[in-house]
Protein backbone atom coordinates (compact mmCIF):
# COMPACT_ATOMS: atom_id res chain seq x y z
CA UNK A 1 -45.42 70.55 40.44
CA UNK A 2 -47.38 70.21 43.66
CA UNK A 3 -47.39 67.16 46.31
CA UNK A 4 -50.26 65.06 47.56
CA UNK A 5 -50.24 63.86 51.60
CA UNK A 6 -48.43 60.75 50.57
CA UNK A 7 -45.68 63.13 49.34
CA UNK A 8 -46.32 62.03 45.63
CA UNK A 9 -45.68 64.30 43.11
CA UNK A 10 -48.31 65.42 40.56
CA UNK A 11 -47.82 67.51 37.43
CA UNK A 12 -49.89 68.79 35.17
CA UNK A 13 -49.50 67.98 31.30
CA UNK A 14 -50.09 70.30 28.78
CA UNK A 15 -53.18 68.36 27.96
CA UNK A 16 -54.20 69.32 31.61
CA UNK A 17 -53.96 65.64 32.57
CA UNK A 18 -52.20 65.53 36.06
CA UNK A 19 -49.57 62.58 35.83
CA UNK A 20 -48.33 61.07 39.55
CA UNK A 21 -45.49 59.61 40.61
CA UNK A 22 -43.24 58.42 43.83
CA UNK A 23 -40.36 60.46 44.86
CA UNK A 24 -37.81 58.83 43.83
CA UNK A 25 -35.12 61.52 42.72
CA UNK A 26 -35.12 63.04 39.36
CA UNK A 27 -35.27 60.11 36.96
CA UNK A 28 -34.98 61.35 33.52
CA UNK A 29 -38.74 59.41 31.93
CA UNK A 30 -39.02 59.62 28.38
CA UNK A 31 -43.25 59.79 27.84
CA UNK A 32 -43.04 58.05 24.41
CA UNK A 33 -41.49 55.28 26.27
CA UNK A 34 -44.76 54.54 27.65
CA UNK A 35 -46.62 54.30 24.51
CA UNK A 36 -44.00 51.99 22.89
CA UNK A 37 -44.29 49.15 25.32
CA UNK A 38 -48.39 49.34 25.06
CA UNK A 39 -47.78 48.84 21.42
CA UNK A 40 -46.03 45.27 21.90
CA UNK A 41 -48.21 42.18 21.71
CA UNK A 42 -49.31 40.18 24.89
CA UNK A 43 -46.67 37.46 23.48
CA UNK A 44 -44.34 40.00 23.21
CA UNK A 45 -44.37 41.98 26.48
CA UNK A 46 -44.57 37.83 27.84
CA UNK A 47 -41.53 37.80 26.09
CA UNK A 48 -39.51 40.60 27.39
CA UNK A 49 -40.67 39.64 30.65
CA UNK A 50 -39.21 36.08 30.43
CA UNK A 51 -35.64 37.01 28.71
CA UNK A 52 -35.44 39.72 31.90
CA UNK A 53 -36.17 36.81 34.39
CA UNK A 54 -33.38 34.65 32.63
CA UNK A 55 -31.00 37.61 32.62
CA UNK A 56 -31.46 38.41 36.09
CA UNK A 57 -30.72 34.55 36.64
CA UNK A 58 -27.72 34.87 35.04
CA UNK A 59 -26.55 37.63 36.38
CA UNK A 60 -27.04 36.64 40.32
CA UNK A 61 -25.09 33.36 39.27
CA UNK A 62 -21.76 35.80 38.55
CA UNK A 63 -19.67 36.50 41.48
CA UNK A 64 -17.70 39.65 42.38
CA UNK A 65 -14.40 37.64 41.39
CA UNK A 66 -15.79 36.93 37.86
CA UNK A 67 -17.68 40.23 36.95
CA UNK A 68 -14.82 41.38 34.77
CA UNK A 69 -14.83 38.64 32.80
CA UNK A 70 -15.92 38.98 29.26
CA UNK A 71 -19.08 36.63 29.91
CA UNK A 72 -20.12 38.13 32.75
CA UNK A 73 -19.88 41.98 31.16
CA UNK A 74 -21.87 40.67 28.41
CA UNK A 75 -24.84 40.12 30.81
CA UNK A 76 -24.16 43.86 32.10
CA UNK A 77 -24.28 44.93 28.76
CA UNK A 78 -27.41 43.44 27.89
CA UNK A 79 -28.90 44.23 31.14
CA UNK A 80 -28.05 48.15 30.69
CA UNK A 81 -29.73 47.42 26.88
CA UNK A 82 -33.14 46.63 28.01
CA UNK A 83 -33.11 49.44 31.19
CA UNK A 84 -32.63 51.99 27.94
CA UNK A 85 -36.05 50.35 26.43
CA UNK A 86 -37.96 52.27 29.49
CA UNK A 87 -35.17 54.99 30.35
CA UNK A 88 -31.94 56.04 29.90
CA UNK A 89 -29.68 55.66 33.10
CA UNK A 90 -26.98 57.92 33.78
CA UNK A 91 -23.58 55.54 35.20
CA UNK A 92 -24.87 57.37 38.78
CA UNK A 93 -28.04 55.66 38.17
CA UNK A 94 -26.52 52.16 36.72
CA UNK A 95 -24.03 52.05 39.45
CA UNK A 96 -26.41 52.67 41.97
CA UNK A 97 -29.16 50.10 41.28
CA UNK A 98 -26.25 47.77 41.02
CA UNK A 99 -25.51 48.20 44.22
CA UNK A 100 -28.79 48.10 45.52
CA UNK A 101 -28.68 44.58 43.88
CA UNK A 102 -25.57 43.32 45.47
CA UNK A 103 -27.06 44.66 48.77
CA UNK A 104 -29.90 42.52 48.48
CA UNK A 105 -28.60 39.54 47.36
């Protein structure tokens, strides 16, 4: 693996083909991933992007006093769900990008 000037990594494939990407820690990317979500339809991918927007909506209206309610770790659950449609988190991973979301709320 080798770095550009912007300090992106490249690697090469065993095709040859060199894929980039940020530095952004070790984030375990499953290639086939990839493939699956250019196989939904427009609707579909339209789709996924509007239940994500609603679940996000849901999920900012939930308080810190509330988030162990049953309702409220239902929306975690699903939200955890559709991360593992693009990669699987670790709970390091989960716990951190939920508190980069509290942070920016």
């Amino acid at each position: 693996m080798t770095k550009n000037s912007r300090g992106d990594s490249q690697k090469k494939t065993r095709s040859g083909e060199t894929k980039k990407r940020k530095n952004v820690g070790e984030i375990p990317i499953n290639t086939t991933i990839g493939r699956k979500y250019e196989s939904l339809t427009k609707e579909q991918k339209l789709q996924m992007k509007k239940d994500g927007d609603q679940l996000m909506k849901d999920i900012v209206r939930c308080d810190e006093e509330r988030s162990r309610k049953p309702e409220v770790q239902a929306l975690v659950q699903r939200h955890y769900d559709a991360l593992r449609f693009f990669y699987e988190p670790n709970p390091e991973m989960y716990q951190g990008l939920a508190d980069m979301y509290v942070a920016t709320r």
